[in-house]
PDB file of N, CA and C in Angstrom:
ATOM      1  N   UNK A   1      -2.465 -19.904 -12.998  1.00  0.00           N
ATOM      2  CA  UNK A   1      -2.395 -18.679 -12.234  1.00  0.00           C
ATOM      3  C   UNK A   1      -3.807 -18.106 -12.109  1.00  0.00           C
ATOM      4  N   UNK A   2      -4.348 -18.081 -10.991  1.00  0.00           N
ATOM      5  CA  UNK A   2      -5.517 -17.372 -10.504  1.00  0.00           C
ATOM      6  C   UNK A   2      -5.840 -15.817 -11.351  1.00  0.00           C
ATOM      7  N   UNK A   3      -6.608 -15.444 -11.942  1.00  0.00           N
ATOM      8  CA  UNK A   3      -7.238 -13.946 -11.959  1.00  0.00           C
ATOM      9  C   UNK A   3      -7.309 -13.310 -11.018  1.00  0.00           C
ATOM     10  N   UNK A   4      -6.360 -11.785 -11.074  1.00  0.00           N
ATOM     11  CA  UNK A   4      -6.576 -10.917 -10.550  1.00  0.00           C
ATOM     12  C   UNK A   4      -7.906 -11.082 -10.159  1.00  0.00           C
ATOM     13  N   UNK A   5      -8.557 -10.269  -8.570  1.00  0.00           N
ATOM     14  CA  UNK A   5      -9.818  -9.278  -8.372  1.00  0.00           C
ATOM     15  C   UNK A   5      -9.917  -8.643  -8.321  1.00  0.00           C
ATOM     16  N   UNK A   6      -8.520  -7.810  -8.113  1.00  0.00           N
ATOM     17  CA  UNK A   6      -7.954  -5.928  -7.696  1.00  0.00           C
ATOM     18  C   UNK A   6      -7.616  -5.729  -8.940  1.00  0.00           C
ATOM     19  N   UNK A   7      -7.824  -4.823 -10.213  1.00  0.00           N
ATOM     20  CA  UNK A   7      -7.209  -4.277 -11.189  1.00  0.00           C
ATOM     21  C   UNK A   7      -6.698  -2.821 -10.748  1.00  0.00           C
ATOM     22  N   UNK A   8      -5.452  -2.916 -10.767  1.00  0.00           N
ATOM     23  CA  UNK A   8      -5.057  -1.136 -10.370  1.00  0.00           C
ATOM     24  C   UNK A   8      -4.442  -0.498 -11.807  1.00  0.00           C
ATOM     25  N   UNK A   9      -5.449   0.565 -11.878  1.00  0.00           N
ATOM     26  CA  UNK A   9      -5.334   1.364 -13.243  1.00  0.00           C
ATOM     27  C   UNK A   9      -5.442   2.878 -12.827  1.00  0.00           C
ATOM     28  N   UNK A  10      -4.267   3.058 -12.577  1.00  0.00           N
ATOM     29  CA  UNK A  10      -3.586   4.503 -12.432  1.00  0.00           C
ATOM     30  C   UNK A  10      -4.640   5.381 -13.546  1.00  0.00           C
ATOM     31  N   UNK A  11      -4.730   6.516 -13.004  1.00  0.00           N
ATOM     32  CA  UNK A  11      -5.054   7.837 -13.891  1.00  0.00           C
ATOM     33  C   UNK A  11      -3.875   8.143 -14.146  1.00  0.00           C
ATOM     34  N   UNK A  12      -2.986   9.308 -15.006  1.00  0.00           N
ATOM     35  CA  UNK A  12      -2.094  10.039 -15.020  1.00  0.00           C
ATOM     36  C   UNK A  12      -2.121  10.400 -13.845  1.00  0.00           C
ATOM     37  N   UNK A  13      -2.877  11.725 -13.339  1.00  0.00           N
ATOM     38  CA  UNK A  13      -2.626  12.327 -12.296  1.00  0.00           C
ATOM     39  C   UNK A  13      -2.183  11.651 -11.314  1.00  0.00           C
ATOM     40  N   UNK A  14      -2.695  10.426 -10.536  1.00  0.00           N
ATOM     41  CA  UNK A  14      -2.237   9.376  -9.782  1.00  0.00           C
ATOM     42  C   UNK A  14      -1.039   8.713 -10.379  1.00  0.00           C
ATOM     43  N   UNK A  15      -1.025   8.803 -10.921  1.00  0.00           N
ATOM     44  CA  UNK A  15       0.788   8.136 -12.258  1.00  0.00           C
ATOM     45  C   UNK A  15       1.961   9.299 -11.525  1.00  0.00           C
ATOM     46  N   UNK A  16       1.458  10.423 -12.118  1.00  0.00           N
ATOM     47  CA  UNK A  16       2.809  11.518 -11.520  1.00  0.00           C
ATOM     48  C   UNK A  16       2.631  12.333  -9.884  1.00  0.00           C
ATOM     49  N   UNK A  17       1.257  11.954  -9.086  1.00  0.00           N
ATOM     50  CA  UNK A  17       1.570  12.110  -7.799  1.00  0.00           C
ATOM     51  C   UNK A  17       2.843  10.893  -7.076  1.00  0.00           C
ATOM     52  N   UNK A  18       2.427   9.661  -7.156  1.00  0.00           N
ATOM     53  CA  UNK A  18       3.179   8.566  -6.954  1.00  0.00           C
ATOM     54  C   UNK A  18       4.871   8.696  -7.554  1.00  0.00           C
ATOM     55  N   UNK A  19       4.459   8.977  -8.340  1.00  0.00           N
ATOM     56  CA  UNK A  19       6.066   9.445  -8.819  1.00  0.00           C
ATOM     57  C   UNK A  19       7.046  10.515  -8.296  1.00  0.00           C
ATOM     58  N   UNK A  20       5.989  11.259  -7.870  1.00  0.00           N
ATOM     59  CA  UNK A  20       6.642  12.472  -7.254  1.00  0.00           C
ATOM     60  C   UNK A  20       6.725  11.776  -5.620  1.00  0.00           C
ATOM     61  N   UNK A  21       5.856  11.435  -5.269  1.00  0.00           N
ATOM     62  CA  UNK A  21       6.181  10.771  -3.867  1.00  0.00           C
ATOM     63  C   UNK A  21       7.267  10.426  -3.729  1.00  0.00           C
ATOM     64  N   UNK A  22       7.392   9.407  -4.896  1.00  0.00           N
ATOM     65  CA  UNK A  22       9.374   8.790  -4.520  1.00  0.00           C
ATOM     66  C   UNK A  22      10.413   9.289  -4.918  1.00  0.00           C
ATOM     67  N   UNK A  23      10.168  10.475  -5.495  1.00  0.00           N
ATOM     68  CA  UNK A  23      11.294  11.247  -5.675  1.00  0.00           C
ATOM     69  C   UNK A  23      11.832  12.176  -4.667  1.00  0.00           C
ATOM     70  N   UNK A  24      11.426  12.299  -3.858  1.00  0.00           N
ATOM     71  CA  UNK A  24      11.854  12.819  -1.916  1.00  0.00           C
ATOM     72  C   UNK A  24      11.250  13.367  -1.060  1.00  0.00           C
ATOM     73  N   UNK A  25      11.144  14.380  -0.260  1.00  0.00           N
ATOM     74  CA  UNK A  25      10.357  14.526   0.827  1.00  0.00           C
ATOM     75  C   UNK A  25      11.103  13.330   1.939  1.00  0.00           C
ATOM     76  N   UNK A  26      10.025  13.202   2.751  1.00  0.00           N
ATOM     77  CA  UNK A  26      10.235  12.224   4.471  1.00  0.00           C
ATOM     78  C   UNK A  26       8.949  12.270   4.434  1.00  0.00           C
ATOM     79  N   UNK A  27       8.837  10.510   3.866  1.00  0.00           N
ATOM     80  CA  UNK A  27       7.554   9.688   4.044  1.00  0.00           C
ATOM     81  C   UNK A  27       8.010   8.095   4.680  1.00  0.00           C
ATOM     82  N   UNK A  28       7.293   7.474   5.129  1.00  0.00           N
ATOM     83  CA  UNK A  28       7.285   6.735   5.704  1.00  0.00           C
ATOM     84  C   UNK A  28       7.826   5.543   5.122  1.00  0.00           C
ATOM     85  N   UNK A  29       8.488   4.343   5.096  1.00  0.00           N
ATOM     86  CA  UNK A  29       9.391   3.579   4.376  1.00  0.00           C
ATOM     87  C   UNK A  29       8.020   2.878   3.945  1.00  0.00           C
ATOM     88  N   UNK A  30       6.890   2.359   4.588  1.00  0.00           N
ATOM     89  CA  UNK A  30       5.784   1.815   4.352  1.00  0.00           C
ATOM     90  C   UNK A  30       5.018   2.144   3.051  1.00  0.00           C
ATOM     91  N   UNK A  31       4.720   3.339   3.384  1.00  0.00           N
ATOM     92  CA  UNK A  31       3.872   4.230   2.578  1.00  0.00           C
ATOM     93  C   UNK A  31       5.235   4.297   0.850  1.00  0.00           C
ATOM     94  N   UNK A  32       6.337   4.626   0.750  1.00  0.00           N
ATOM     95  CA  UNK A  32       7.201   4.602  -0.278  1.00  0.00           C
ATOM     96  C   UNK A  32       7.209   2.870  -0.701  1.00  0.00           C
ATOM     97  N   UNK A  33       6.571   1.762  -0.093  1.00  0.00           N
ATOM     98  CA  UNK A  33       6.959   0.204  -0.028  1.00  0.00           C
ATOM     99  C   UNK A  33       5.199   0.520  -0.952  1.00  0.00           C
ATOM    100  N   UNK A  34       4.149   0.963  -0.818  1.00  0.00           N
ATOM    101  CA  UNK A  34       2.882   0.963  -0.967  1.00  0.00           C
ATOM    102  C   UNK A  34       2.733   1.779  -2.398  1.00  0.00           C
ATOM    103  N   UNK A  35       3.747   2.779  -2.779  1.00  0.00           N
ATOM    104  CA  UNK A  35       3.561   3.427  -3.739  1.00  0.00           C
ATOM    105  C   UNK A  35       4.208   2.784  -4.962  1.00  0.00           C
ATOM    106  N   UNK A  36       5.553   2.203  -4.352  1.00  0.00           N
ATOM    107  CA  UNK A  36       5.855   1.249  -5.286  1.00  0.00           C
ATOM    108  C   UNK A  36       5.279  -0.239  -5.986  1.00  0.00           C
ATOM    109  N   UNK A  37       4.370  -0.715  -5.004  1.00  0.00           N
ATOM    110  CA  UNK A  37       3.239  -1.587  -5.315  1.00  0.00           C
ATOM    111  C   UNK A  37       2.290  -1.077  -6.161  1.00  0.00           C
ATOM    112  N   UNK A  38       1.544   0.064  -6.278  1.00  0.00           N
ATOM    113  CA  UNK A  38       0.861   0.494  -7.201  1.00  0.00           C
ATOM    114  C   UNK A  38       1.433   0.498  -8.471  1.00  0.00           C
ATOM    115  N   UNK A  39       2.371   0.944  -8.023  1.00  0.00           N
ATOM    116  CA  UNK A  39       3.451   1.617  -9.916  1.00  0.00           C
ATOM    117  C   UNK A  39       3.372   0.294 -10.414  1.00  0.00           C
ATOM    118  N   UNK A  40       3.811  -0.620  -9.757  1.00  0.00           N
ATOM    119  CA  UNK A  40       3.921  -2.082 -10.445  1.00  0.00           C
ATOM    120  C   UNK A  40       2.739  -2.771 -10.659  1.00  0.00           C
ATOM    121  N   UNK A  41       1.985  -2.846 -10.051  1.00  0.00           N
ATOM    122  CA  UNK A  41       0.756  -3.164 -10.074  1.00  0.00           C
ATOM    123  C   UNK A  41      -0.153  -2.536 -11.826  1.00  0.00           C
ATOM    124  N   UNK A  42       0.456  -1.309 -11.740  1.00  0.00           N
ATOM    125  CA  UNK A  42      -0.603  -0.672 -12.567  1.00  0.00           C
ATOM    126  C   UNK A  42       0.055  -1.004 -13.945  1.00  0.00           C
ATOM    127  N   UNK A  43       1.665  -1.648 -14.188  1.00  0.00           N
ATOM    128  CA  UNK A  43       2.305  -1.854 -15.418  1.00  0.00           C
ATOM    129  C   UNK A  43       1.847  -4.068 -15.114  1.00  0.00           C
ATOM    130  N   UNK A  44       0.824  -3.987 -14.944  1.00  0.00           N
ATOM    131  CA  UNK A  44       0.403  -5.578 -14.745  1.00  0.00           C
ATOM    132  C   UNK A  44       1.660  -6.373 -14.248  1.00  0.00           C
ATOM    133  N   UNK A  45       1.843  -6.514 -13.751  1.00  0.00           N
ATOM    134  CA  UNK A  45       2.786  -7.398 -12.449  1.00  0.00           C
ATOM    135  C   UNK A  45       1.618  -7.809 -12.071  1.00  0.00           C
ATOM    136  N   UNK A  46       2.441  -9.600 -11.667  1.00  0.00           N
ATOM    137  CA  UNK A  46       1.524 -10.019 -10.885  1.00  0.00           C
ATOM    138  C   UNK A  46       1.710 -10.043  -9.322  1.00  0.00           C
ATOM    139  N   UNK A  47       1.198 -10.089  -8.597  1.00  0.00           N
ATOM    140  CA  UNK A  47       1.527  -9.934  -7.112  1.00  0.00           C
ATOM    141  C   UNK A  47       2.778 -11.108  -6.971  1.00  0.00           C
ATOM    142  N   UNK A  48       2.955 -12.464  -7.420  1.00  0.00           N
ATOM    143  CA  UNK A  48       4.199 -12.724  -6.967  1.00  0.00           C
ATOM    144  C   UNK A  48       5.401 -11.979  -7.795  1.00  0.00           C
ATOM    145  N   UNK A  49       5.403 -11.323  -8.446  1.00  0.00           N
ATOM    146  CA  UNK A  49       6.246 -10.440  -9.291  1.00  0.00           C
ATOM    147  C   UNK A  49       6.910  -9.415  -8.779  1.00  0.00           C
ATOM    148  N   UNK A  50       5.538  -8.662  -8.032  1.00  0.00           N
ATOM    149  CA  UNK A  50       6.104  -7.517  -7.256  1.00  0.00           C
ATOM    150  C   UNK A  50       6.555  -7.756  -6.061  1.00  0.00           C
ATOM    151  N   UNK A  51       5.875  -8.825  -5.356  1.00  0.00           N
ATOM    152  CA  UNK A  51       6.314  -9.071  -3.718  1.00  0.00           C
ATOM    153  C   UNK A  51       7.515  -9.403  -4.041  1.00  0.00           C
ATOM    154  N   UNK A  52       8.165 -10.443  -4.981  1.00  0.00           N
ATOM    155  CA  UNK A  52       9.882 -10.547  -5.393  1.00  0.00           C
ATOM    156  C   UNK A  52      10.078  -9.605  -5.281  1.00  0.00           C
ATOM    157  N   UNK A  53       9.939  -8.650  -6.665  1.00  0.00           N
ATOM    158  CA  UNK A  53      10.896  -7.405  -6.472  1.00  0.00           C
ATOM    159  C   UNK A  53      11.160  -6.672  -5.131  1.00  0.00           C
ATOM    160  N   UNK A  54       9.711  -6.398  -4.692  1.00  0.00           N
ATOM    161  CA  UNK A  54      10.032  -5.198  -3.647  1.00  0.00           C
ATOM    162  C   UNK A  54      10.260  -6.050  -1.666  1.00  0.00           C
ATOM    163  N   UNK A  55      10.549  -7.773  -2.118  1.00  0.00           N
ATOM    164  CA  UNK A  55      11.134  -8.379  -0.706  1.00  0.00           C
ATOM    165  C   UNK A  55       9.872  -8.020   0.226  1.00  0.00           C
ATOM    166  N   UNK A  56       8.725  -8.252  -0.416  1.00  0.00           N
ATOM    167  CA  UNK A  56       7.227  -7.986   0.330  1.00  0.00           C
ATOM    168  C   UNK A  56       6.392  -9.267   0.323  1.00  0.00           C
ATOM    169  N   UNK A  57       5.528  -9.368   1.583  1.00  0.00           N
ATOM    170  CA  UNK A  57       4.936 -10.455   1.361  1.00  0.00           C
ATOM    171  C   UNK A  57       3.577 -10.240   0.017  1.00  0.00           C
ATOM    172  N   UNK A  58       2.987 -11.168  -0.187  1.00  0.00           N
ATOM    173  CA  UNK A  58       2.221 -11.338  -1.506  1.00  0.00           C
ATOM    174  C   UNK A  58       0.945 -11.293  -0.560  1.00  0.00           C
ATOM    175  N   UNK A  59       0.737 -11.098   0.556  1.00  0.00           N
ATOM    176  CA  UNK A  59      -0.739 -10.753   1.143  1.00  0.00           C
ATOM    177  C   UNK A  59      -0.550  -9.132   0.998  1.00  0.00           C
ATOM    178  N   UNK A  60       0.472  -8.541   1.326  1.00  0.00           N
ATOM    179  CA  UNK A  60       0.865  -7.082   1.551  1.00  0.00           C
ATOM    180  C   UNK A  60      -0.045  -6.009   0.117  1.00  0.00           C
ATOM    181  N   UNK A  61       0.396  -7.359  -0.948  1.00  0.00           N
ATOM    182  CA  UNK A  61       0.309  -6.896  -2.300  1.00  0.00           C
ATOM    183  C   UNK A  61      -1.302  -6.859  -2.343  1.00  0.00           C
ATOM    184  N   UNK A  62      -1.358  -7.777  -2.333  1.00  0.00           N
ATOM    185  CA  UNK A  62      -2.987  -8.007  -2.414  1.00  0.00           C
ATOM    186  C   UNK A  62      -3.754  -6.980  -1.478  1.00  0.00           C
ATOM    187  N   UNK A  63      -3.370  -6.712  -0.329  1.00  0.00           N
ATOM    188  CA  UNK A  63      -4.210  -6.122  -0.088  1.00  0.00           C
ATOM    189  C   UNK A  63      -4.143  -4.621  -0.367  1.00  0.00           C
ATOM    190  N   UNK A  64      -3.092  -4.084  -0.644  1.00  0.00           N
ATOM    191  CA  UNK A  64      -2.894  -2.437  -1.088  1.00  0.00           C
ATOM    192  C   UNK A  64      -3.659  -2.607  -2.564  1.00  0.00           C
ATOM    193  N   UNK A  65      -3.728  -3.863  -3.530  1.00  0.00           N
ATOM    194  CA  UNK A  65      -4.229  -3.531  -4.196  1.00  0.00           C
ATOM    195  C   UNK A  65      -5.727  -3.335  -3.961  1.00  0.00           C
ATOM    196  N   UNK A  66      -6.227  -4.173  -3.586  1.00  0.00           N
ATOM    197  CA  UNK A  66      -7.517  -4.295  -2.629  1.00  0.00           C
ATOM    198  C   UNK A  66      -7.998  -2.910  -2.117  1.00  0.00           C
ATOM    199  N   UNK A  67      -7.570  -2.113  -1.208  1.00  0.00           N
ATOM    200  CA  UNK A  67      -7.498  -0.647  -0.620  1.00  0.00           C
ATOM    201  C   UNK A  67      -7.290  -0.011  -1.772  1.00  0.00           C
ATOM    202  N   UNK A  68      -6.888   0.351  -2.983  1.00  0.00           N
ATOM    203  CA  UNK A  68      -6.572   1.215  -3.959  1.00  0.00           C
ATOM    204  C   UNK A  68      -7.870   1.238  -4.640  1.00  0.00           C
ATOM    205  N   UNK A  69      -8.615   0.149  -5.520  1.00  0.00           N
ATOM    206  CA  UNK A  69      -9.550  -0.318  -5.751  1.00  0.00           C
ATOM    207  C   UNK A  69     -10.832  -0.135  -5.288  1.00  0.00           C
ATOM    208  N   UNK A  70     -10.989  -0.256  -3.772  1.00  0.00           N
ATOM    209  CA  UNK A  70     -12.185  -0.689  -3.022  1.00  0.00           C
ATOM    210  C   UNK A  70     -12.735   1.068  -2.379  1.00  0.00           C
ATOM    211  N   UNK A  71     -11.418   1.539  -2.228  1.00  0.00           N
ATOM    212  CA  UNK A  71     -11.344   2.942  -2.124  1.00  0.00           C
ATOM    213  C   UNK A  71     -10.621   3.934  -2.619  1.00  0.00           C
ATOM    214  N   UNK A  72      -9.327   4.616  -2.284  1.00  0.00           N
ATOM    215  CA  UNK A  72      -8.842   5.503  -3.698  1.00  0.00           C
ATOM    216  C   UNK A  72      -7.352   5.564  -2.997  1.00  0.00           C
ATOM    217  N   UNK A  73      -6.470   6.341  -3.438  1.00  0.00           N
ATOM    218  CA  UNK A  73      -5.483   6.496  -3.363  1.00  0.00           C
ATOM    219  C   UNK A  73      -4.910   7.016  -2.181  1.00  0.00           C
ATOM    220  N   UNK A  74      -5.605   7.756  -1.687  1.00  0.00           N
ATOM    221  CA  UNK A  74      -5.135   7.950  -0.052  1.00  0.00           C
ATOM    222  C   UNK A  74      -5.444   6.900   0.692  1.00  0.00           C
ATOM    223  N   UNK A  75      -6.168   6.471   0.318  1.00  0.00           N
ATOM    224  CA  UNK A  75      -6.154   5.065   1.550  1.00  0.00           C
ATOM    225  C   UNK A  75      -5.850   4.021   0.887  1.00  0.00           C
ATOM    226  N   UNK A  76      -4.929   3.820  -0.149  1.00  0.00           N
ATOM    227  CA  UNK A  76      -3.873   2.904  -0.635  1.00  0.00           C
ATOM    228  C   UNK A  76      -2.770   2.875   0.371  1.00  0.00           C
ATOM    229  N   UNK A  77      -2.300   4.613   0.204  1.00  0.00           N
ATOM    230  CA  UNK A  77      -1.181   4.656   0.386  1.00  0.00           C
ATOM    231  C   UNK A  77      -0.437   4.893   2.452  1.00  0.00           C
ATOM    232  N   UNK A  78      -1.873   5.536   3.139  1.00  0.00           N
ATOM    233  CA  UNK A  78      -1.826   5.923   4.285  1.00  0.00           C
ATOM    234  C   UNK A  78      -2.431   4.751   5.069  1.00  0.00           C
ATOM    235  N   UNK A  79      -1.998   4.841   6.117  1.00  0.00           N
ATOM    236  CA  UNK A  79      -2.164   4.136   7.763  1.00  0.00           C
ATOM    237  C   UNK A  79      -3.653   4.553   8.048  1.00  0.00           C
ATOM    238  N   UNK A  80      -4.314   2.812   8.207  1.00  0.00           N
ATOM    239  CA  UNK A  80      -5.636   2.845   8.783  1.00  0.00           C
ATOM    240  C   UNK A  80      -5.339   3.454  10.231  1.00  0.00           C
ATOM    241  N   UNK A  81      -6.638   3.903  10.903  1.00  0.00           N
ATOM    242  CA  UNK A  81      -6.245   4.267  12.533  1.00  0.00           C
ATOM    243  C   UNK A  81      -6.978   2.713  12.859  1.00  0.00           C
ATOM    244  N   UNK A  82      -5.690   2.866  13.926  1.00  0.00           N
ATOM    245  CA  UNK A  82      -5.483   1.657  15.259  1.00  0.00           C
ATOM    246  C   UNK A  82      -6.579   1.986  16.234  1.00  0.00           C
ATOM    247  N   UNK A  83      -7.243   0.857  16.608  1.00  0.00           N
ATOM    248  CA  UNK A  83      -8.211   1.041  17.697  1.00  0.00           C
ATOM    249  C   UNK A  83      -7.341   1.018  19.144  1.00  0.00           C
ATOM    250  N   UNK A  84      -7.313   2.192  19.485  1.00  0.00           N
ATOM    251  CA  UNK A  84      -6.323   2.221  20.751  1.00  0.00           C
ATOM    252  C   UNK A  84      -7.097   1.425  22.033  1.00  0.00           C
ATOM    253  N   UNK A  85      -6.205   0.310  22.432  1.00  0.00           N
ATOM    254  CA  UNK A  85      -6.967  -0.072  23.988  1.00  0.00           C
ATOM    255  C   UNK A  85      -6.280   0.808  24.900  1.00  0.00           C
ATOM    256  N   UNK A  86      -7.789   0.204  26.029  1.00  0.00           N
ATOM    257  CA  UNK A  86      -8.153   0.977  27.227  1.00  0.00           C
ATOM    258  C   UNK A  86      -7.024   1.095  28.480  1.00  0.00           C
ATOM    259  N   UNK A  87      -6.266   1.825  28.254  1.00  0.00           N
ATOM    260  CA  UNK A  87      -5.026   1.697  29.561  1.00  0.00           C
ATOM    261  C   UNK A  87      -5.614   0.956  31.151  1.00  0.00           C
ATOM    262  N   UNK A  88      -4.416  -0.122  31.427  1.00  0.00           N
ATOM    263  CA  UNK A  88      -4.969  -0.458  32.928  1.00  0.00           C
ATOM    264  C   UNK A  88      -4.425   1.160  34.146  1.00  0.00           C
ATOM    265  N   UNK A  89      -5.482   0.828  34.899  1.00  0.00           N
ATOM    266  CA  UNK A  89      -5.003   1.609  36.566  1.00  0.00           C
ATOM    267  C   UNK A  89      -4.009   0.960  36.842  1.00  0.00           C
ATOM    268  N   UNK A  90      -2.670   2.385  36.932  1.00  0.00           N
ATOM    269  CA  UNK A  90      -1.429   1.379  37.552  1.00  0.00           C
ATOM    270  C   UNK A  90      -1.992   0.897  39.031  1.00  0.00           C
ATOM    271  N   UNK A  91      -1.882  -0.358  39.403  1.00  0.00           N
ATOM    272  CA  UNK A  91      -2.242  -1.138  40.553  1.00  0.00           C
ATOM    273  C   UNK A  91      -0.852  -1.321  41.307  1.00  0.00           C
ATOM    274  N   UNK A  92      -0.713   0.037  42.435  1.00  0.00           N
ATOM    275  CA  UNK A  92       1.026  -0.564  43.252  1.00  0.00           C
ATOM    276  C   UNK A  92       0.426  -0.957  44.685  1.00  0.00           C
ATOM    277  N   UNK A  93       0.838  -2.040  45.344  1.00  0.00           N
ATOM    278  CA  UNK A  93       0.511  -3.268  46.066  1.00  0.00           C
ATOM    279  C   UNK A  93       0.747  -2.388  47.164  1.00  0.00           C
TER     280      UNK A  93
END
């Protein structure tokens, strides 16, 4: 089995925001799929461990851990922005 490169090591505070996340509100099924990757992540699961549990692919894993790591917890858990393309001129004949 390969070595981790992403170690995700929760603070508390990040321990009981995440926790509180999934305990309710209206968040995004993604973002609740991303918080649960951390939680597991941070009790050492290995990415095929968690992608089982949570019916996720094992790139998914890797890379939220990757984003948690490389930057912090909001951009673990939230939507990069989409580079919007350039609308065509409707063209009617």
């Amino acid at each position: 089995m390969p070595n981790k490169i992403y170690i995700v090591d929760l603070t508390e505070d990040e321990h009981r925001a995440l926790k509180e996340l999934l305990k309710g509100g209206t968040h995004s099924a993604r973002k609740l799929n991303r918080a649960r990757i951390l939680l597991l992540a941070d009790k050492d699961k290995t990415d095929s461990e968690i992608a089982n549990a949570l019916h996720t692919g094992k790139t998914t894993v890797q890379r939220i851990r990757q984003r948690f790591v490389e930057g912090n917890l909001e951009g673990a858990l939230n939507e990069r922005p989409r580079p919007s393309g350039t609308k065509k001129p409707n063209q009617k004949g």
